[in-house]
N, C-alpha and C. Protein backbone atom coordinates (compact mmCIF):
# COMPACT_ATOMS: atom_id res chain seq x y z
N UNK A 1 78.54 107.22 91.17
CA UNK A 1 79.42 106.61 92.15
C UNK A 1 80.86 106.73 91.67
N UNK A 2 82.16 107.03 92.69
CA UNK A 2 83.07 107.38 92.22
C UNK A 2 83.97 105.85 91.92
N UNK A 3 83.79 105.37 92.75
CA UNK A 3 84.31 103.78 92.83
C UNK A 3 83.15 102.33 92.37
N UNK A 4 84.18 101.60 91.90
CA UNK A 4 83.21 100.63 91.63
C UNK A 4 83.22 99.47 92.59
N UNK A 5 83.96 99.94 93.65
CA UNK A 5 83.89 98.71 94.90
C UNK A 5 82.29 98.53 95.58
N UNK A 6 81.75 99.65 95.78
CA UNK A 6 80.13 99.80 96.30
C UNK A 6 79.78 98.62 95.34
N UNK A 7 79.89 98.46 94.41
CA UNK A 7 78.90 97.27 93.47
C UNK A 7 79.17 95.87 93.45
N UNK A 8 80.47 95.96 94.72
CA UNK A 8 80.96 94.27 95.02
C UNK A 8 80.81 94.03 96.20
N UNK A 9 80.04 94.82 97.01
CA UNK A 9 79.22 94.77 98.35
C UNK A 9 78.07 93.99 98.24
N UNK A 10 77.17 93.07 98.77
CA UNK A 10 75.80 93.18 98.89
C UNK A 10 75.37 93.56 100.21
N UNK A 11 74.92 95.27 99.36
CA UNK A 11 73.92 96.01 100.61
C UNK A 11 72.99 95.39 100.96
N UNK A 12 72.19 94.66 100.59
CA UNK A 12 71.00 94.33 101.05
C UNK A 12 71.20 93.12 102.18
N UNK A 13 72.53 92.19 101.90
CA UNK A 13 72.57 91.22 102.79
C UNK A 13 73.14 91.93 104.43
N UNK A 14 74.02 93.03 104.17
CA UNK A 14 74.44 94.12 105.22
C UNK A 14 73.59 94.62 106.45
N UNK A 15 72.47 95.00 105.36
CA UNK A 15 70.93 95.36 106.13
C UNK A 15 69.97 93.95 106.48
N UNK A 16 70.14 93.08 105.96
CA UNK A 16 69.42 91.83 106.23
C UNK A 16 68.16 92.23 105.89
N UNK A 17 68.18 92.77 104.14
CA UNK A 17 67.26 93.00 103.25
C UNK A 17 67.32 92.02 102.33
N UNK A 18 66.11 92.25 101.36
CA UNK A 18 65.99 91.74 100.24
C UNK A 18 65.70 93.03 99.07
N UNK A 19 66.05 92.59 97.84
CA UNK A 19 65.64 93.57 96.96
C UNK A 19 64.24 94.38 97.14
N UNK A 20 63.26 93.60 97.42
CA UNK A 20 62.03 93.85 97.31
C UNK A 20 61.39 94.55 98.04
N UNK A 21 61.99 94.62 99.36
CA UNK A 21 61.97 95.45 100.49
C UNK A 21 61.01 96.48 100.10
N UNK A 22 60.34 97.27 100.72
CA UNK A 22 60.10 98.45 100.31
C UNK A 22 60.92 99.47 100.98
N UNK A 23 60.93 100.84 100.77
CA UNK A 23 62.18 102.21 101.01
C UNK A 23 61.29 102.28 102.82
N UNK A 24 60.45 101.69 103.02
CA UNK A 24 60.25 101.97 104.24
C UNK A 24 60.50 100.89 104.93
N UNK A 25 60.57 99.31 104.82
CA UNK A 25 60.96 98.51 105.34
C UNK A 25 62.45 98.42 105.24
N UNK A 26 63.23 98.91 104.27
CA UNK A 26 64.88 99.05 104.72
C UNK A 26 65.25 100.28 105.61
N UNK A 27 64.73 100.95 105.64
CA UNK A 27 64.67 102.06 106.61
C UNK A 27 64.56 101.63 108.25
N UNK A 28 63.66 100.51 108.29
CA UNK A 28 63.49 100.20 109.26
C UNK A 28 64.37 98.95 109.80
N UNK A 29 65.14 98.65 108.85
CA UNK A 29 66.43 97.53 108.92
C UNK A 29 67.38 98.24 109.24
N UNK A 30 67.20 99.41 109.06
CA UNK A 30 68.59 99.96 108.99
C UNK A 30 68.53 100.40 110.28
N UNK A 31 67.95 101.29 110.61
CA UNK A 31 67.31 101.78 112.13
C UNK A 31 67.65 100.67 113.39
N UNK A 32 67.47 99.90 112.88
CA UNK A 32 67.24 98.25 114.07
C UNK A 32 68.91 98.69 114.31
N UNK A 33 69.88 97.89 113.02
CA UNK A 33 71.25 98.16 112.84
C UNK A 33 71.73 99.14 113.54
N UNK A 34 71.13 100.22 113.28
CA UNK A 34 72.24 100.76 113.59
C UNK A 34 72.32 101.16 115.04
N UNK A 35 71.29 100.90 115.89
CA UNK A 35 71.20 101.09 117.50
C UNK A 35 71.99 100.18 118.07
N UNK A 36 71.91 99.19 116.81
CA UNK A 36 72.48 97.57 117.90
C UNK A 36 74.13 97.61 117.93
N UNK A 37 74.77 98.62 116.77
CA UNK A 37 76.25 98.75 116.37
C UNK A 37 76.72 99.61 116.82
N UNK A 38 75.81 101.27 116.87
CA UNK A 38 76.61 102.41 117.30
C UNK A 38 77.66 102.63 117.89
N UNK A 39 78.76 102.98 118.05
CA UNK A 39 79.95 103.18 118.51
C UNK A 39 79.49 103.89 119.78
N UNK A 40 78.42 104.60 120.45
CA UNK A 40 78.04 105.48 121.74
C UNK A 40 77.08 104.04 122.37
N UNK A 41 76.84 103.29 121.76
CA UNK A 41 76.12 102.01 122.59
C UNK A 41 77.49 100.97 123.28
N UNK A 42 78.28 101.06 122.87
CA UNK A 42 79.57 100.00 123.12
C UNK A 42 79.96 99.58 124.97
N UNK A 43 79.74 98.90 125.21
CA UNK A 43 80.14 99.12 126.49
C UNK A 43 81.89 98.76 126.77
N UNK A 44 82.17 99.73 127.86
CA UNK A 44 83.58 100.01 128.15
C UNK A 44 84.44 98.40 128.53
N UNK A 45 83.70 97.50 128.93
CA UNK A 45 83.93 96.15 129.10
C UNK A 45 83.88 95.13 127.84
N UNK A 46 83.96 95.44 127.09
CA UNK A 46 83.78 94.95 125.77
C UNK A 46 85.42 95.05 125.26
N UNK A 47 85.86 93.75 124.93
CA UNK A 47 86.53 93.33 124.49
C UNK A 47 87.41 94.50 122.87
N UNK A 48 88.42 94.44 123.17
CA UNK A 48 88.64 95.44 121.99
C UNK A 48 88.33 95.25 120.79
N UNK A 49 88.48 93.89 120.24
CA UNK A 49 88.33 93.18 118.91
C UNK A 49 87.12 93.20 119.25
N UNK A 50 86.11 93.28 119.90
CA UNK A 50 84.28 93.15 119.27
C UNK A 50 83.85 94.89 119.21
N UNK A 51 84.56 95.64 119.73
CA UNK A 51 84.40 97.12 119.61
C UNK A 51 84.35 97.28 118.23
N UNK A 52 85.97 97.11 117.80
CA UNK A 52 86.53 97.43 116.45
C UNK A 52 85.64 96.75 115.16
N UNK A 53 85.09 95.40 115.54
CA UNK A 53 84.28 94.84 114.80
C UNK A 53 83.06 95.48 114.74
N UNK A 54 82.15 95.67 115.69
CA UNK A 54 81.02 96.29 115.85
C UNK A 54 81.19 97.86 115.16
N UNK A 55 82.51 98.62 115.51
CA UNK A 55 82.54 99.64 114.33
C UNK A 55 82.36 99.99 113.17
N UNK A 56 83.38 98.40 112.89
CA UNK A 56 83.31 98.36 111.39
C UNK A 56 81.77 97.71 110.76
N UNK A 57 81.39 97.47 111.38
CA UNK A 57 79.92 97.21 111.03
C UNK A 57 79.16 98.08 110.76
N UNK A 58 79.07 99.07 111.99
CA UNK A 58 78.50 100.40 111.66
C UNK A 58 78.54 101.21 110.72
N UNK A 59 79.64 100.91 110.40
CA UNK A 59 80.65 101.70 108.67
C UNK A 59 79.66 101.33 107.43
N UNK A 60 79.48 99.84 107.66
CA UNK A 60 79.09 99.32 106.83
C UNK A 60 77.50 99.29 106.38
N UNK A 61 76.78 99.30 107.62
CA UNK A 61 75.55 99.60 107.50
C UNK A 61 75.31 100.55 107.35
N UNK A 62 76.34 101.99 107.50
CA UNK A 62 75.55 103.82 107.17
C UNK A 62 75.99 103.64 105.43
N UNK A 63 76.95 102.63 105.22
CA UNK A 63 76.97 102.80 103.61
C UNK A 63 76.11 101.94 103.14
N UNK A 64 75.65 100.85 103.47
CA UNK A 64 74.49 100.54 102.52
C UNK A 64 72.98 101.33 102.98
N UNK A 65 72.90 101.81 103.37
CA UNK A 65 72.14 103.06 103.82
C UNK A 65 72.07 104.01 102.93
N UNK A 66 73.16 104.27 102.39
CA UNK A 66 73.26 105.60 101.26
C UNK A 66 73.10 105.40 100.44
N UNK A 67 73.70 104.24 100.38
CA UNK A 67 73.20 103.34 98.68
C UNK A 67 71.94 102.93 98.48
N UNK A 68 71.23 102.32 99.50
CA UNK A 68 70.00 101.75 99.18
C UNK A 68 69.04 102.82 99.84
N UNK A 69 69.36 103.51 100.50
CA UNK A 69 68.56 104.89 101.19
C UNK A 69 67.93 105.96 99.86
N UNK A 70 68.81 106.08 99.10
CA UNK A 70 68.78 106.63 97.97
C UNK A 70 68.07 106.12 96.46
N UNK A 71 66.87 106.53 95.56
CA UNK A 71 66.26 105.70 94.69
C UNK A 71 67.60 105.75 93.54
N UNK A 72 68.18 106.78 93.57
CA UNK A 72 68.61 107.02 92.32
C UNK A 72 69.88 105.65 92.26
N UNK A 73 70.77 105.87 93.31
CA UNK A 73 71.79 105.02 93.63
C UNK A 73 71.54 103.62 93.93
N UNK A 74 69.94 103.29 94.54
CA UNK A 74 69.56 102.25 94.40
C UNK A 74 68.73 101.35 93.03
N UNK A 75 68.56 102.41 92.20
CA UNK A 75 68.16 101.98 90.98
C UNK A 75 69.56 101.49 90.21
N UNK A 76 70.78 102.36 90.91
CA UNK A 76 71.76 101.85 89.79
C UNK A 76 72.56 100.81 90.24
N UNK A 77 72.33 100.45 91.73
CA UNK A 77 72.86 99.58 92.47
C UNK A 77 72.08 98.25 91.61
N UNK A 78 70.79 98.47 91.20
CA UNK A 78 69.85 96.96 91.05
C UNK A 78 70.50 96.58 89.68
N UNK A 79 70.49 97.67 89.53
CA UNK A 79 70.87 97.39 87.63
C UNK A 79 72.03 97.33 87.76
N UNK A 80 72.80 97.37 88.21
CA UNK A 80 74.29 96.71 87.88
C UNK A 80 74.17 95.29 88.79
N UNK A 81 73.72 94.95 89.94
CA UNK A 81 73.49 93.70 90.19
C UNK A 81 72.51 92.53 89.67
N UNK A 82 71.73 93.27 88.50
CA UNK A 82 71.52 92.48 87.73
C UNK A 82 71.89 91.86 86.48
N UNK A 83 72.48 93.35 85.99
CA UNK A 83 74.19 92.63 84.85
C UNK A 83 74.81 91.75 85.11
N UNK A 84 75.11 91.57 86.68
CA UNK A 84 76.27 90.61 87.37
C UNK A 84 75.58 89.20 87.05
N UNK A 85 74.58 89.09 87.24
CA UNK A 85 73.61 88.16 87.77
C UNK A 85 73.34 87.56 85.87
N UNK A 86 73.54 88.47 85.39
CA UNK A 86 72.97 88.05 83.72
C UNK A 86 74.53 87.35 83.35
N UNK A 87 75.22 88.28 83.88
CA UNK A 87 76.82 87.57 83.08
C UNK A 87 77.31 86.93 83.44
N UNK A 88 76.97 86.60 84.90
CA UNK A 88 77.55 85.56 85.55
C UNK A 88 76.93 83.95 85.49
N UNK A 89 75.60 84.22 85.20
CA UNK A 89 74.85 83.13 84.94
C UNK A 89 74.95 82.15 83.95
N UNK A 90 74.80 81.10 83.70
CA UNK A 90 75.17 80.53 82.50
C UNK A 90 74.38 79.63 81.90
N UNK A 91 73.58 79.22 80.66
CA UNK A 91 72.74 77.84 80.72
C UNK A 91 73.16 76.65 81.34
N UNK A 92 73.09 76.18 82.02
CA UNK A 92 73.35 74.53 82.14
C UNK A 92 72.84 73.95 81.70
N UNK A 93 73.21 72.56 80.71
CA UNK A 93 71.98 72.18 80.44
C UNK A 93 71.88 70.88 81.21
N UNK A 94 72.56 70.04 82.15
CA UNK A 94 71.82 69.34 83.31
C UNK A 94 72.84 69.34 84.47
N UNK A 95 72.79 68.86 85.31
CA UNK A 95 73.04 68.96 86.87
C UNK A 95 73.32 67.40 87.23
N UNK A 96 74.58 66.72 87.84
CA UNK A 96 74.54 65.35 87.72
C UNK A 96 75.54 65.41 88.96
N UNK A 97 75.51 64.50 89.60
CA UNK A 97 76.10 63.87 90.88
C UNK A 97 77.83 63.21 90.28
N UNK A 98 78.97 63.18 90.56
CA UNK A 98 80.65 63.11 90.68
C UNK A 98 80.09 61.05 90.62
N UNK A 99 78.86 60.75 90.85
CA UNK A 99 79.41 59.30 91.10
C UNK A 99 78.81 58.97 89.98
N UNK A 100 78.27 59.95 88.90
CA UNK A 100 77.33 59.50 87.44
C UNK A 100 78.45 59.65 86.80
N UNK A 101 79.86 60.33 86.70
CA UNK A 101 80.54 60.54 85.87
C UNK A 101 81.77 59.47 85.86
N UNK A 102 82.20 59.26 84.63
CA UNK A 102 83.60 57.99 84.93
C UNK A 102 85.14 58.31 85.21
N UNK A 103 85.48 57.30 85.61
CA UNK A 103 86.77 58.07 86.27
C UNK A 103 87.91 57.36 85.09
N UNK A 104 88.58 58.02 84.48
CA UNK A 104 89.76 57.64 83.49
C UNK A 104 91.49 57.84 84.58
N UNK A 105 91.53 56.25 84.49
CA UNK A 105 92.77 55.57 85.39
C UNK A 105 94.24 56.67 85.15
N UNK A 106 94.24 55.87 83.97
CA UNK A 106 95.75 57.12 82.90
C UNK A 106 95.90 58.02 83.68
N UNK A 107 95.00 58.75 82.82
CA UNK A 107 94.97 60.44 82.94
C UNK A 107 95.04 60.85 83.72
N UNK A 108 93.67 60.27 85.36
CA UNK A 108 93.48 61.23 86.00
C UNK A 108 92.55 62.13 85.91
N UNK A 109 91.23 61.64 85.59
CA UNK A 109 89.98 62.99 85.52
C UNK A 109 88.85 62.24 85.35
N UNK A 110 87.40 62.97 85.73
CA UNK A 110 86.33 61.77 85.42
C UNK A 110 85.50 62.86 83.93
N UNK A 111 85.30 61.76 83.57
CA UNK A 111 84.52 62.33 82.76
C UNK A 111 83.12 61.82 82.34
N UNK A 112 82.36 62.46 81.68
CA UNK A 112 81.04 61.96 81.21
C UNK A 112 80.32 62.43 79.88
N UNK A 113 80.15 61.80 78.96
CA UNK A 113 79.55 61.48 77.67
C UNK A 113 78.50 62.73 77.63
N UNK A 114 78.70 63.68 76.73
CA UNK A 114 77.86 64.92 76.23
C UNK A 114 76.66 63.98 75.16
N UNK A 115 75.24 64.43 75.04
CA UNK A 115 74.69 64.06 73.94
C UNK A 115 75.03 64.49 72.84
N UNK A 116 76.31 65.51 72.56
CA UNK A 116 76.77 65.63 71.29
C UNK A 116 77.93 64.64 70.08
N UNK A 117 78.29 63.85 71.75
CA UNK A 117 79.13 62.80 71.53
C UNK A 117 80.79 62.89 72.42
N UNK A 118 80.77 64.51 72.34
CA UNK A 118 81.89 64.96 73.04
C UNK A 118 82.03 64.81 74.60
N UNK A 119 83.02 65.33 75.30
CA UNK A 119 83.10 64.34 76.74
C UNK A 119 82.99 65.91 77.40
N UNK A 120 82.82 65.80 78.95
CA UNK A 120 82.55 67.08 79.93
C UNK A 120 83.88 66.17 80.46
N UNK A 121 85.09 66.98 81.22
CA UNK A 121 86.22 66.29 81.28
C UNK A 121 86.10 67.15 83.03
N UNK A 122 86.41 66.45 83.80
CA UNK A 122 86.73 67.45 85.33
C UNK A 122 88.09 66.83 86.19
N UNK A 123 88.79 67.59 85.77
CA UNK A 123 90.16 67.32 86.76
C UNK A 123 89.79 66.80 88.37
N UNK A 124 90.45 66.03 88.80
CA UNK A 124 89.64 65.88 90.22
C UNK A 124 90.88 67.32 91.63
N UNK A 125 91.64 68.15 90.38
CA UNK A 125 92.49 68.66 91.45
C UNK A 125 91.42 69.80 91.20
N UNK A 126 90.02 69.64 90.31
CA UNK A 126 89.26 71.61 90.09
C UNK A 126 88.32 70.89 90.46
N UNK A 127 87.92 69.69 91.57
CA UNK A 127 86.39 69.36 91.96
C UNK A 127 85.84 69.85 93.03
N UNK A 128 85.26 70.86 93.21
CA UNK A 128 84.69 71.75 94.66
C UNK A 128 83.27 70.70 94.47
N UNK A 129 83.04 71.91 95.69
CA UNK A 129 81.55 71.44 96.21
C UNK A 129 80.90 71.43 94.84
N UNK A 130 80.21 72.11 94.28
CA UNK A 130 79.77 72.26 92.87
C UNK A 130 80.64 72.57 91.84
N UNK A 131 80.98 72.68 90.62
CA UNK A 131 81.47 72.84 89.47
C UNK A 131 81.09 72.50 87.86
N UNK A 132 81.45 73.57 87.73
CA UNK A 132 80.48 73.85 85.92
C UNK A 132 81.66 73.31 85.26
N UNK A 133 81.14 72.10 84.19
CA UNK A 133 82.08 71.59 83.33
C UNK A 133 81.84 71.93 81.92
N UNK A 134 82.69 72.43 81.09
CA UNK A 134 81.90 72.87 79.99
C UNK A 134 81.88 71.21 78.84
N UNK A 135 81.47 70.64 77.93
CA UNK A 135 81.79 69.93 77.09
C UNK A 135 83.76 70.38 75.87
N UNK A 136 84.17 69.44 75.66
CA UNK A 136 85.34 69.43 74.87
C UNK A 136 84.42 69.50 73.08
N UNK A 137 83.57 69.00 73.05
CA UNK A 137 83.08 69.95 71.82
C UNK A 137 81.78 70.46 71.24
N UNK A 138 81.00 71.09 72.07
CA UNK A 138 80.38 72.16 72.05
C UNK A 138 80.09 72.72 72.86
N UNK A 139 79.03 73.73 73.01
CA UNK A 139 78.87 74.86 73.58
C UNK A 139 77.95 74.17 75.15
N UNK A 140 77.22 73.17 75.24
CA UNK A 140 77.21 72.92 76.56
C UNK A 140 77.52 72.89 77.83
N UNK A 141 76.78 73.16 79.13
CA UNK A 141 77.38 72.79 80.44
C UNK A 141 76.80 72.04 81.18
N UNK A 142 77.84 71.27 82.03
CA UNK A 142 77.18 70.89 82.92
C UNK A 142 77.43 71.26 84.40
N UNK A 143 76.70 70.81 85.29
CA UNK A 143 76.92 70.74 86.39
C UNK A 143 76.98 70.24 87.77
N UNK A 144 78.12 69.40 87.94
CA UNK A 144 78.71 68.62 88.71
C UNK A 144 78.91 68.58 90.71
N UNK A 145 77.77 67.75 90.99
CA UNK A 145 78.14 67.98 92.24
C UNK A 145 78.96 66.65 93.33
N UNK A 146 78.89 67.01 94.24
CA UNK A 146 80.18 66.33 95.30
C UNK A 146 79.06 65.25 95.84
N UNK A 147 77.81 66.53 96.56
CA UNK A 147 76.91 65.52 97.51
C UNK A 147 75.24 65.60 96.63
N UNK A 148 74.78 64.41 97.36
CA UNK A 148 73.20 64.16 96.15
C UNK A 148 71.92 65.44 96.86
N UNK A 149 72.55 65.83 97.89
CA UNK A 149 71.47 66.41 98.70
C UNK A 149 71.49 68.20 98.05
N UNK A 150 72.25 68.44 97.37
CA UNK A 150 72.66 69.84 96.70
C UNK A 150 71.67 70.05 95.64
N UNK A 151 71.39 68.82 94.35
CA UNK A 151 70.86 68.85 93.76
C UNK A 151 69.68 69.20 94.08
N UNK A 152 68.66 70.55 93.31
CA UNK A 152 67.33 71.23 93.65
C UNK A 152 66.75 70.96 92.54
C-alpha cells in the first residue's frame, strides 16, 4: 500500500462487515452497496447534496472492496488493525463510576485512592464520557465513567 491513510479507514464498518465475514459474504455486502450507491442509479430529482454524498459513498465502498476483496491486502489490513488494537489497548486495572471518586475543593479535581497508596487524579476540565486515569505513582489505570449504565 502506497499510503497509510487506507489503515485509518474501517473497511469493514464501510461494508457493514465484520472481520470474520467470509471472502464470499463480503462480496455479497459489497454487491448489496454498491447497487444501492451507484452514481447510474441516482435519480435526476435527488437533491444535489444526497447525489454528492451517495457518490462519495460509492468511492468508499469500491475501496474497501479492494482492500478487503483482496487476501493479500486484507491479511495486511487485519494485521495492522490488530497492532492498533494491541497499542492502543491498555490494562485497566478497575472501572469505577465519577461519584466513587472525591472531589478536592482547592485544587479543583476528583480524585481516588490507588491500592498502592498513590492517588488517580482527573481534572474535571479532561472528564468525557469515559476516561483512563493513570495513578500519580505507579504504573496502574483506571477507568472512570460519567453514567452507571456504561459500566459492562
Amino acid at each position: 500500500m502506497a499510503s497509510d491513510s487506507w489503515t485509518q479507514m474501517d473497511w469493514y464498518s464501510i461494508l457493514g462487515a465484520h472481520p470474520s465475514n467470509s471472502q464470499a459474504e463480503l462480496k455479497q455486502k459489497y454487491q448489496k452497496l454498491v447497487l444501492l450507491n451507484h452514481p447510474d442509479k441516482q435519480h435526476e430529482e435527488e437533491e444535489a447534496a444526497r447525489i454528492t454524498e451517495r457518490a462519495k459513498k460509492f468511492i468508499e465502498i469500491n475501496q474497501a472492496w479492494k482492500i478487503l476483496g483482496n487476501e493479500e491486502t486484507k491479511r495486511e489490513y487485519d494485521l495492522h488493525r490488530r497492532e492498533m488494537d494491541m497499542t492502543c489497548s491498555c490494562p485497566v486495572d478497575s472501572r469505577i463510576q465519577l461519584e466513587e471518586m472525591d472531589w478536592e475543593h482547592d485544587e479543583e479535581y476528583y480524585y481516588y485512592t490507588c491500592r498502592c497508596g498513590g492517588r488517580y487524579i482527573l481534572a474535571e476540565g479532561d472528564l468525557d464520557q469515559s476516561s483512563l486515569v493513570n495513578c500519580d505513582s505507579c504504573s496502574l489505570i483506571i477507568e472512570v465513567y460519567r453514567d452507571s449504565q456504561e459500566i459492562g
